[in-house]
PDB file of N, CA and C in Angstrom:
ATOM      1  N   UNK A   1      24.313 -20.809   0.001  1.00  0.00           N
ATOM      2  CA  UNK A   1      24.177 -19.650  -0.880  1.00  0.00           C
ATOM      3  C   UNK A   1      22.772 -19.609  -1.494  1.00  0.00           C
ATOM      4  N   UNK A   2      22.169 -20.403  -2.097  1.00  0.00           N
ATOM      5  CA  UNK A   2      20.668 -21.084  -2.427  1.00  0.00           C
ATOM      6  C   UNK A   2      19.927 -20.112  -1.239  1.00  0.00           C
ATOM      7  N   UNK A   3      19.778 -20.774  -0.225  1.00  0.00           N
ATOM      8  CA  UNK A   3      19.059 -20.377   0.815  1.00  0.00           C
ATOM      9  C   UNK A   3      18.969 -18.981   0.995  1.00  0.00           C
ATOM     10  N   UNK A   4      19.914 -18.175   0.973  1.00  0.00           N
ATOM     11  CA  UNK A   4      20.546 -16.635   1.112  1.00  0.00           C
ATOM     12  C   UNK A   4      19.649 -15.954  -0.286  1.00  0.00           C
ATOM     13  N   UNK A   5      20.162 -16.201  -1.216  1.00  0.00           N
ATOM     14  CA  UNK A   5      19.432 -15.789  -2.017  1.00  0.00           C
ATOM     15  C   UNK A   5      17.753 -15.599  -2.268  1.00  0.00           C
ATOM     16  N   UNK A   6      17.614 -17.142  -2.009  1.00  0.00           N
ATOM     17  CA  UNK A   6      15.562 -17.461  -1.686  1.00  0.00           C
ATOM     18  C   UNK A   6      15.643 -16.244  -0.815  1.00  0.00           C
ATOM     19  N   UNK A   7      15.598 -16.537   0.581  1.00  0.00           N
ATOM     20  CA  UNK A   7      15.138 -15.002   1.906  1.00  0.00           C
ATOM     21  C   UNK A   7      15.367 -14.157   1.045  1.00  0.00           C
ATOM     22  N   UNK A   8      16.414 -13.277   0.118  1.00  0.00           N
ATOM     23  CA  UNK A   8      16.556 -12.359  -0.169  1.00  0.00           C
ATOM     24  C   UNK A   8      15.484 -11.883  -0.974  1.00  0.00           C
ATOM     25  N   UNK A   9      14.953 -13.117  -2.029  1.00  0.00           N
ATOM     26  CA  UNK A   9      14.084 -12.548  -2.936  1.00  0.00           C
ATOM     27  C   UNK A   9      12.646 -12.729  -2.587  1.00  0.00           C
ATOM     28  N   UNK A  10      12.240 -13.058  -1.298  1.00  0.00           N
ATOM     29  CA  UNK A  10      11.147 -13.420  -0.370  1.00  0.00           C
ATOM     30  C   UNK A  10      10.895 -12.129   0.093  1.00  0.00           C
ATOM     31  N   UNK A  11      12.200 -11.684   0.588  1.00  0.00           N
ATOM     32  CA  UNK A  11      12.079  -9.996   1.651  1.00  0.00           C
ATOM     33  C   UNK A  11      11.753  -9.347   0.207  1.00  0.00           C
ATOM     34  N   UNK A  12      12.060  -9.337  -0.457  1.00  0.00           N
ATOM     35  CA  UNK A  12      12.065  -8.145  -1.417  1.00  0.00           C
ATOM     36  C   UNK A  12      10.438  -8.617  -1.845  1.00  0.00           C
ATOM     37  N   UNK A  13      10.274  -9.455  -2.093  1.00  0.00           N
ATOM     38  CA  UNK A  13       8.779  -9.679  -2.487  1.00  0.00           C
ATOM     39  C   UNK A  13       7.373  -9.016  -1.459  1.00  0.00           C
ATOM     40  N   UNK A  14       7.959  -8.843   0.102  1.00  0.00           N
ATOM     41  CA  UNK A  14       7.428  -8.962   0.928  1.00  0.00           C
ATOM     42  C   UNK A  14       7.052  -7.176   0.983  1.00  0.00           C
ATOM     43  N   UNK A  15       8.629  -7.025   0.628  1.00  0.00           N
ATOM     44  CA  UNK A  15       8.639  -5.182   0.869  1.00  0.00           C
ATOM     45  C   UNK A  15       7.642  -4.551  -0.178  1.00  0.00           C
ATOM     46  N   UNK A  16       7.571  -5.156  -1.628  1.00  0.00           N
ATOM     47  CA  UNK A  16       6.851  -4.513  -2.679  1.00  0.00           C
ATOM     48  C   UNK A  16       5.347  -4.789  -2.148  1.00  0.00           C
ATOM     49  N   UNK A  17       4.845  -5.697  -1.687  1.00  0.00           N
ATOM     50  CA  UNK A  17       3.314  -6.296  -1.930  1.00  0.00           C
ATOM     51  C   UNK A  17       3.495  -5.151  -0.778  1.00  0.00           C
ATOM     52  N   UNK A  18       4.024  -5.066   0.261  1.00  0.00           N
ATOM     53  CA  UNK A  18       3.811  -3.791   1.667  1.00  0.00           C
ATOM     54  C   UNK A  18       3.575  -2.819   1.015  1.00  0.00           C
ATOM     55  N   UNK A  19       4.581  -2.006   0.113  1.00  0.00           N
ATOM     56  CA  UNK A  19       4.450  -1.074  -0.519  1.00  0.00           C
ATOM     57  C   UNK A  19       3.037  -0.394  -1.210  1.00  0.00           C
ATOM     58  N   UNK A  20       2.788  -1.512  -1.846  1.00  0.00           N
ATOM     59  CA  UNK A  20       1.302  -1.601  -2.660  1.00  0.00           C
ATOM     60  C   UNK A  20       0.238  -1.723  -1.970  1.00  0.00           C
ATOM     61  N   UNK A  21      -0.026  -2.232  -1.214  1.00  0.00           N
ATOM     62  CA  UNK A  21      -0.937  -2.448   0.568  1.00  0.00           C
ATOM     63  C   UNK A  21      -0.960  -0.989   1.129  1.00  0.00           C
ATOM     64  N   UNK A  22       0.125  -0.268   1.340  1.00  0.00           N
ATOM     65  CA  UNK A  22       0.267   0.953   1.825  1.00  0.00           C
ATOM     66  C   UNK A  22      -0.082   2.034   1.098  1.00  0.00           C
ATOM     67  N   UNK A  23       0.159   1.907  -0.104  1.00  0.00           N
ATOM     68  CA  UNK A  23      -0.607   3.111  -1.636  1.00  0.00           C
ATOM     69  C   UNK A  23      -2.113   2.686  -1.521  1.00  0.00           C
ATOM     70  N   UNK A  24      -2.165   1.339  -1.511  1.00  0.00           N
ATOM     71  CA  UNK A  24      -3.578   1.273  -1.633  1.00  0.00           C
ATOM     72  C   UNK A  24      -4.320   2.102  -0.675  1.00  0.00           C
ATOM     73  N   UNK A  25      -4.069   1.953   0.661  1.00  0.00           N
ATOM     74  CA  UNK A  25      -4.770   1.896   1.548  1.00  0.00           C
ATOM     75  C   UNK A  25      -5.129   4.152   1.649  1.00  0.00           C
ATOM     76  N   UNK A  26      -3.756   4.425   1.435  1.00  0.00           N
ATOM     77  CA  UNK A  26      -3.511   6.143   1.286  1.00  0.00           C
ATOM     78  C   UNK A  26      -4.567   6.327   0.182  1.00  0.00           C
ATOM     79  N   UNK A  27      -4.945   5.948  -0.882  1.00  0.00           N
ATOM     80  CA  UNK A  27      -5.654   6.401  -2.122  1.00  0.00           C
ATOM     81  C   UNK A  27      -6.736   6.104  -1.060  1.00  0.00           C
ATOM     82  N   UNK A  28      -7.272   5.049  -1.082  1.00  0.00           N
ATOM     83  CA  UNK A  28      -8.664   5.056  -0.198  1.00  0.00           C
ATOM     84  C   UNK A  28      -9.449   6.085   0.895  1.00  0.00           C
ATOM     85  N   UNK A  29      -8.137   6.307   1.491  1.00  0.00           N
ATOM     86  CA  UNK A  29      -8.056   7.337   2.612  1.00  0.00           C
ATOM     87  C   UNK A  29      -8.562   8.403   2.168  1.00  0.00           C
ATOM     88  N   UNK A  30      -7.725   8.673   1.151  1.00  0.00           N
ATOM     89  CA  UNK A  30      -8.054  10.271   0.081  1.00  0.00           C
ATOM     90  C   UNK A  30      -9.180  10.424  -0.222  1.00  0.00           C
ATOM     91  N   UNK A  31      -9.969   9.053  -1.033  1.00  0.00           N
ATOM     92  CA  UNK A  31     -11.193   9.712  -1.683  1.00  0.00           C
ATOM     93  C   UNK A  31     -12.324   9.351  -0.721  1.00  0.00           C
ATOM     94  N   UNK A  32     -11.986   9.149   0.320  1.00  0.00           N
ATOM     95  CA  UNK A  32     -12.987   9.101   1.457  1.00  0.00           C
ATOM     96  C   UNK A  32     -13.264  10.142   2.016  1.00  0.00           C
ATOM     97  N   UNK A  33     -11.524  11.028   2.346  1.00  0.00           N
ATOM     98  CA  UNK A  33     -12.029  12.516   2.529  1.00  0.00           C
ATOM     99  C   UNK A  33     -12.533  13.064   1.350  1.00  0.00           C
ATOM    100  N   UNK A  34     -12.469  13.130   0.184  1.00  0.00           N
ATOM    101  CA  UNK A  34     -13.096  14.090  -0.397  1.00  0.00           C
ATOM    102  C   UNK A  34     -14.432  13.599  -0.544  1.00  0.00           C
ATOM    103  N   UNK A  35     -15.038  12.480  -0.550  1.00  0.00           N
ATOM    104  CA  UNK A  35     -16.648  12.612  -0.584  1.00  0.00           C
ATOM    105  C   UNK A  35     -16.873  13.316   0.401  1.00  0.00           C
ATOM    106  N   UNK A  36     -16.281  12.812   2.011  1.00  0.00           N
ATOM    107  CA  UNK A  36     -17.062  13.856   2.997  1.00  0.00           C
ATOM    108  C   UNK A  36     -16.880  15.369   3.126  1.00  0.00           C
ATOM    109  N   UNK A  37     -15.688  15.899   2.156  1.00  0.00           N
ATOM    110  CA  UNK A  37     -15.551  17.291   2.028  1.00  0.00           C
ATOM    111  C   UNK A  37     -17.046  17.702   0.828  1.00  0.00           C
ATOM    112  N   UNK A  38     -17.060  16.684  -0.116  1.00  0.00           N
ATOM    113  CA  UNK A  38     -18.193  17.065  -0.963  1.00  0.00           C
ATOM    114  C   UNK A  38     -19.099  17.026  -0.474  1.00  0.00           C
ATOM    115  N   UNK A  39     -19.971  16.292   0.466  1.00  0.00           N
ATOM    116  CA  UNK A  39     -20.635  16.216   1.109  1.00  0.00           C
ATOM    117  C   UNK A  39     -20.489  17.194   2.548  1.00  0.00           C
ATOM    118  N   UNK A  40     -20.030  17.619   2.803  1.00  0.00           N
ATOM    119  CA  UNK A  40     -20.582  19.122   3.633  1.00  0.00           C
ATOM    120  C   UNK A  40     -20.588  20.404   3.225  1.00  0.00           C
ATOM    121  N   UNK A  41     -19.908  20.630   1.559  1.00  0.00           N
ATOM    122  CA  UNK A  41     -20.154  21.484   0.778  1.00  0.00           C
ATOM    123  C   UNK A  41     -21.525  21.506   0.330  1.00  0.00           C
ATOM    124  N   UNK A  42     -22.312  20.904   0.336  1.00  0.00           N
ATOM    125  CA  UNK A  42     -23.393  20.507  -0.006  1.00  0.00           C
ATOM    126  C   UNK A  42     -24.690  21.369   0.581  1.00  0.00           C
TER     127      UNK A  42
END
């Protein structure tokens, strides 16, 4: 039961840091397009 529980709270640890890895990476994305949108408004 020990064991079951650890994996459980390992996966769940695993899914959030993914989660946050994946926002991160979308925000980055974003303001990358908008410099180069600002930059051909230009």
């Amino acid at each position: 039961m020990k064991k079951t529980a650890t994996l459980i709270v390992l996966a769940i640890a695993c899914v959030l840091a993914g989660c946050n890895t994946v926002k991160g990476v979308g925000q980055d994305v974003q303001r990358a397009g908008g410099a180069l949108e600002r930059a051909a408004n230009k």
